[in-house]
Protein backbone atom coordinates (compact mmCIF):
# COMPACT_ATOMS: atom_id res chain seq x y z
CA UNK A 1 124.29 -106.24 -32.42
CA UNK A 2 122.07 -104.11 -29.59
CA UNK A 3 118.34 -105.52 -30.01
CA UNK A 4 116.30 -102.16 -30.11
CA UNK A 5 112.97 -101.09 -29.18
CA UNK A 6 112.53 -101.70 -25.25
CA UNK A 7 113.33 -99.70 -22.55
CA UNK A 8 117.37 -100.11 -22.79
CA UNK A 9 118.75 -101.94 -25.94
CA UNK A 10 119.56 -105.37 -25.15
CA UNK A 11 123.35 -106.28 -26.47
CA UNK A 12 122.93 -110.30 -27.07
CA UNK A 13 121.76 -112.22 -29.42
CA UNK A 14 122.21 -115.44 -27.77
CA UNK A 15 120.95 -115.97 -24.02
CA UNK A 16 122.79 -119.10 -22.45
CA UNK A 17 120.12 -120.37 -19.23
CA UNK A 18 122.77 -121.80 -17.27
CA UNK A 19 120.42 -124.08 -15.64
CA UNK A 20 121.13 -125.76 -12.33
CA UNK A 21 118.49 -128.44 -12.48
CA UNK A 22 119.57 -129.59 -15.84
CA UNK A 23 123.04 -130.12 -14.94
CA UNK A 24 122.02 -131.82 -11.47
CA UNK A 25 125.33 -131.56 -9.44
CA UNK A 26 126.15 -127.97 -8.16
CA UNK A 27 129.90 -127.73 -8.57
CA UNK A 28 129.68 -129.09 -12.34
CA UNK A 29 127.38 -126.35 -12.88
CA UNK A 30 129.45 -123.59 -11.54
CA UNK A 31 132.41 -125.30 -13.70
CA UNK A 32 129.86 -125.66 -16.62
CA UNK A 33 129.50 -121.68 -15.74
CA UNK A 34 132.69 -120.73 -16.06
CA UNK A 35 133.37 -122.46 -19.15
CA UNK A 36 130.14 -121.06 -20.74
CA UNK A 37 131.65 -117.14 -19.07
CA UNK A 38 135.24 -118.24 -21.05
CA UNK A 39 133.70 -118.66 -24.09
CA UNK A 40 131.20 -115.39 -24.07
CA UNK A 41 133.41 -113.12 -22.87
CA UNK A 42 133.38 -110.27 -25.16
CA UNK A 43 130.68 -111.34 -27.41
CA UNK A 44 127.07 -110.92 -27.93
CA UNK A 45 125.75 -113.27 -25.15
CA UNK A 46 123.94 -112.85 -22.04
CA UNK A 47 123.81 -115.65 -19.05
CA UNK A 48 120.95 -116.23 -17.05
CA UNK A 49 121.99 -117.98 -13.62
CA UNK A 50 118.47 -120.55 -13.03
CA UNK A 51 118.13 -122.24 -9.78
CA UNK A 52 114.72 -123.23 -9.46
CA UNK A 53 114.39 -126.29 -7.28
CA UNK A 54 117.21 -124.76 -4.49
CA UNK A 55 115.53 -123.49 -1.50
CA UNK A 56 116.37 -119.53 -0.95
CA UNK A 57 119.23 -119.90 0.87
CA UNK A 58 120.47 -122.61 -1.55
CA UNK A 59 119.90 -120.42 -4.31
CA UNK A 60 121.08 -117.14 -2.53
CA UNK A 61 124.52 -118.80 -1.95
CA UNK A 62 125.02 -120.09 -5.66
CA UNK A 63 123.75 -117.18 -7.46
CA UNK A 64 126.77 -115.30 -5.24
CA UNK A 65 129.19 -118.25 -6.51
CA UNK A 66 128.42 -117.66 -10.04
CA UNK A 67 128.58 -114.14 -9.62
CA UNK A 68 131.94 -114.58 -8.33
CA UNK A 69 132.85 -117.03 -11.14
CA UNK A 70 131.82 -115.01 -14.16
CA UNK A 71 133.64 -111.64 -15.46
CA UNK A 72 132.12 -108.58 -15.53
CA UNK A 73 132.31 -108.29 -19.05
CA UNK A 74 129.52 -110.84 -19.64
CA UNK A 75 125.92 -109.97 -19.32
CA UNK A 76 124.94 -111.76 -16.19
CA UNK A 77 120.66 -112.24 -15.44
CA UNK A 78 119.72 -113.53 -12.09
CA UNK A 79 116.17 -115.41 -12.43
CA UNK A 80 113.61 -114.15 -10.55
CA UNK A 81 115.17 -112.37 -7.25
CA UNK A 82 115.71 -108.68 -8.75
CA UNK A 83 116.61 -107.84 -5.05
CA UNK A 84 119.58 -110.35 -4.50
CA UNK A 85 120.32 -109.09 -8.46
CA UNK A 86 120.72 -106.01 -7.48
CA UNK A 87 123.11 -106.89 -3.77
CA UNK A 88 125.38 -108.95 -5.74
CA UNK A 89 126.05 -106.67 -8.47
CA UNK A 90 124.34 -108.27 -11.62
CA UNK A 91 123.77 -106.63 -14.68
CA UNK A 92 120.04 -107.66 -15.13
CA UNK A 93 117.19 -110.10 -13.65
CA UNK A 94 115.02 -112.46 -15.94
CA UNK A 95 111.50 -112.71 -14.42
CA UNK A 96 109.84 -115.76 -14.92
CA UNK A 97 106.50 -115.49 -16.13
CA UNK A 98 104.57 -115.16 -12.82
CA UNK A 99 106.84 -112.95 -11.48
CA UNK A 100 106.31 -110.46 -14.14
CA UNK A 101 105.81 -107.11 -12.30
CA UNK A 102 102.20 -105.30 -12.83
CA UNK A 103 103.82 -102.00 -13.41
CA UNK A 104 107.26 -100.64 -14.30
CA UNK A 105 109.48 -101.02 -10.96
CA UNK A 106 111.96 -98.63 -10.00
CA UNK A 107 115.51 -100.20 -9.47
CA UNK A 108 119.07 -99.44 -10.89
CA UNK A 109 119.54 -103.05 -12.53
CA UNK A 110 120.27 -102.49 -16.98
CA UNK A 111 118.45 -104.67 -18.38
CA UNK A 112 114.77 -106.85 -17.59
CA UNK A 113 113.87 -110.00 -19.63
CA UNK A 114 111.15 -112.14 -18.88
CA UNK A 115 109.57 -115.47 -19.66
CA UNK A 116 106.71 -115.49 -21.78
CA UNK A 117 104.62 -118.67 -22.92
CA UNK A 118 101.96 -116.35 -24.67
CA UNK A 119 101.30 -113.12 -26.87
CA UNK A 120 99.51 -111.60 -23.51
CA UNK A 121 102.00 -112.44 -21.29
CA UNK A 122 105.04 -111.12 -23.29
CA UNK A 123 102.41 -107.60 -23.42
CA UNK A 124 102.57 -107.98 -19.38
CA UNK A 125 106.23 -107.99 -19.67
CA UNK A 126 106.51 -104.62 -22.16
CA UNK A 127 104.29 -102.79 -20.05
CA UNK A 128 106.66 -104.07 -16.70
CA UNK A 129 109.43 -102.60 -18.71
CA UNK A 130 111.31 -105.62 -19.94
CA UNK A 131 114.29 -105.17 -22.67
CA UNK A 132 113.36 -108.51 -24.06
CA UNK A 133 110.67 -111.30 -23.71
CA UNK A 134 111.80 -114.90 -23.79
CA UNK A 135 109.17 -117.08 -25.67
CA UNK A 136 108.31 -120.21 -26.16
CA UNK A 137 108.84 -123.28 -25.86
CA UNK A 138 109.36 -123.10 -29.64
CA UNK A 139 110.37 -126.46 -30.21
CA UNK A 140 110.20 -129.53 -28.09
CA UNK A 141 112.52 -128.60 -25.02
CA UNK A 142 115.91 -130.65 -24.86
CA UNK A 143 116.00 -129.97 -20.88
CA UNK A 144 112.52 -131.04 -19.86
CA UNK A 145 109.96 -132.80 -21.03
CA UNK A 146 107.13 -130.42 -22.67
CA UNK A 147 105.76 -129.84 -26.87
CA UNK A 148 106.64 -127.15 -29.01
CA UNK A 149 104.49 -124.55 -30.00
CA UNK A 150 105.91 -124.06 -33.33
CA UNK A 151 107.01 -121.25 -35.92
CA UNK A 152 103.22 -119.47 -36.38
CA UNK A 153 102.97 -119.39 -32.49
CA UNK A 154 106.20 -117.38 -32.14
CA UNK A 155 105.96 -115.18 -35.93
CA UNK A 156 102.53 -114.05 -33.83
CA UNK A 157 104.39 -113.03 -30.93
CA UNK A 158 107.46 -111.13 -32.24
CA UNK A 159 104.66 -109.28 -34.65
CA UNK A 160 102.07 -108.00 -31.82
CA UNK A 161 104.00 -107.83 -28.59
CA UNK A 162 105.72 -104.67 -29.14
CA UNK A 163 109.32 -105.52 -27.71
CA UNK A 164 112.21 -107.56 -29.01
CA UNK A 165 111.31 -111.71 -28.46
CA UNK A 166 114.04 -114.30 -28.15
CA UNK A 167 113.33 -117.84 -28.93
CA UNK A 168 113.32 -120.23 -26.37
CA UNK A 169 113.00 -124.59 -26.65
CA UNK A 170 114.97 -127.17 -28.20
CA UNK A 171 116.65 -124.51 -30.93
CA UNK A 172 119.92 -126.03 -32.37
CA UNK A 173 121.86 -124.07 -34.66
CA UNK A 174 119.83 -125.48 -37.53
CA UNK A 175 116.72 -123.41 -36.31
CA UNK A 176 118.21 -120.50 -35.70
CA UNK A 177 117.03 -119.50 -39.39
CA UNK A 178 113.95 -120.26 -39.12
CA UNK A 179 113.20 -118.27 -35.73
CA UNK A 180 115.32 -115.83 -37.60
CA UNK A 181 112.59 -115.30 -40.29
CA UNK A 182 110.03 -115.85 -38.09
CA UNK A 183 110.72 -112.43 -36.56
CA UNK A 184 112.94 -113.07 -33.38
CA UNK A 185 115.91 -111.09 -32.10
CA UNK A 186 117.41 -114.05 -30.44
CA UNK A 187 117.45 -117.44 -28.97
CA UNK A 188 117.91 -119.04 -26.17
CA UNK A 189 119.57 -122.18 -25.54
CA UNK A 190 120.02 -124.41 -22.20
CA UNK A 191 120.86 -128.13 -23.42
CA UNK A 192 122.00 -126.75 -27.28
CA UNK A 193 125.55 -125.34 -24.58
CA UNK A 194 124.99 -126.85 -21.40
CA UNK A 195 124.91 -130.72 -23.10
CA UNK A 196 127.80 -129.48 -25.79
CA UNK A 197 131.00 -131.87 -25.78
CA UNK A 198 132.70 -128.27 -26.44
CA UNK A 199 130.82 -125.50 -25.35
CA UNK A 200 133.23 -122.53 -26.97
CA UNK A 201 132.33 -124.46 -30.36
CA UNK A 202 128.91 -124.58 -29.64
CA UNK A 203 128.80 -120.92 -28.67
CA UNK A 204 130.29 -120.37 -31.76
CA UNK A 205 128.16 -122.34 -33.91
CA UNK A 206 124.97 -120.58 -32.41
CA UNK A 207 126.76 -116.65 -32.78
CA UNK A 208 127.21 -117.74 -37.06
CA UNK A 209 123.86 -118.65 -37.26
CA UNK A 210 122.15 -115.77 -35.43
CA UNK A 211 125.12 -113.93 -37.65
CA UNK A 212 123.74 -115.13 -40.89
CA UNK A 213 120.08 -115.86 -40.59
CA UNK A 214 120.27 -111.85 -39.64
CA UNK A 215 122.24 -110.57 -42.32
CA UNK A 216 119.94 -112.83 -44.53
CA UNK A 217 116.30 -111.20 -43.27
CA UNK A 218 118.39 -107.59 -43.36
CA UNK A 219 119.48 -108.03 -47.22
CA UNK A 220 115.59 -109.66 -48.05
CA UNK A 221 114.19 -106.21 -46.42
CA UNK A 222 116.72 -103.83 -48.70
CA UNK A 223 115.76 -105.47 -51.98
C-alpha cells in the first residue's frame, strides 16, 4: 500500500491530523490520540500531531506527550518543528505550507509531507523533497470554517505536481471514491475520526474505501 514516486515511498493511505484546536481540551486530545494510535496500529495510517494555537513551549511539551502516548509502529508526523521531530524520535514532519523549505534539507527524519492549497505550492514541496503533498481543502472543511475547492481543483493537482497528493477537507468515506478517481493517493481526515462516536469503526470505514475506490481505478487502468 507504499504511495510511490517521491523521495521515500510513503506507507499510508489515510493521514489522521490529530488536531489539538479542534478537540479544544488538551488531555481529551491526548486520549483522543491514543485511541486514534489503538486503532492504526499496524495498518496503513499515518498521524500528524497539530498544535497550532499552543505557544512553543505549549506545543514542545504535548508533541513529547503524544510521542510518548503513541507506539512506534504507527507513522507519527510532527507539524511544522522538523527539529523537535527529529529530538523526540518521530518518524516524519508535515510542513505547513509556509514552512515549506526552498531547497531539499538535510536531516535523518523518513518521511516529509506538506500542506499545499495550490498546484505551485505542492511543486515547492517536490522540489523541498516531500514524500507526499496534502491538498486542499477539497470539500468544505468539517473542523473550520472555509469552501471547498472541488474535484477539478485537486484532478489538476495530482496530474501536474509530480509527487503523490492526499486529499484534505471535509472527505467522509463517501468521497473517498471520488478523490480516488480524481487521481489522489490518499486522504486526510481531522473531524471524519476526531468527531467519530467510534473512532476504530471510523478508521475502518475510511481504510475500505481507500481499499476499494483503489482496486476500482487499478482494474479500470488493466482493461
Amino acid at each position: 500500500m507504499a504511495l510511490a514516486g517521491a523521495s521515500h515511498a510513503f506507507p499510508a493511505r489515510l493521514l489522521v491530523v490529530a488536531d489539538r484546536d479542534y478537540v479544544g481540551d488538551d488531555e481529551r486530545w491526548l486520549a483522543l490520540l491514543g485511541e486514534v494510535a489503538a486503532a492504526t496500529s499496524g495498518r496503513p495510517v499515518a498521524i500528524q500531531v497539530r498544535a497550532k494555537s499552543a505557544s512553543r513551549v505549549e506545543a514542545a511539551a504535548l508533541a513529547a506527550r503524544a510521542r510518548d502516548i503513541v507506539p512506534r509502529n504507527v507513522l507519527l508526523l510532527l507539524n511544522g518543528d522538523t527539529a523537535l521531530a527529529e529530538r523526540l524520535g518521530y518518524a516524519g514532519v508535515h510542513w505547513p505550507e509556509a514552512d515549506i523549505p526552498a531547497t531539499r534539507p538535510a536531516h535523518p527524519l523518513a518521511f516529509r509531507s506538506a500542506a499545499a492549497h495550490s498546484l505551485a505550492a505542492a511543486r515547492r514541496a517536490r522540489v523541498a523533497g516531500a514524500d507526499v503533498a496534502v491538498f486542499g481543502a477539497v470539500y468544505a472543511p468539517g473542523s473550520h470554517p472555509g469552501e471547498g475547492m472541488g474535484l477539478d481543483a485537486l484532478r489538476d493537482v495530482t496530474q501536474d505536481a509530480g509527487l503523490p497528493i492526499i486529499a484534505i477537507g471535509g472527505i467522509q468515506p463517501e468521497h473517498v471514491a471520488d478523490c480516488i478517481e480524481a487521481g489522489a493517493a490518499g486522504v486526510a481526515v481531522v473531524s471524519g475520526i476526531l468527531g467519530a462516536a467510534d473512532i476504530e469503526q471510523a478508521v475502518t470505514r475510511y481504510l475500505d474505501a481507500i481499499e476499494a475506490a483503489i482496486e476500482s481505478r487499478m482494474e479500470r487502468a488493466r482493461s
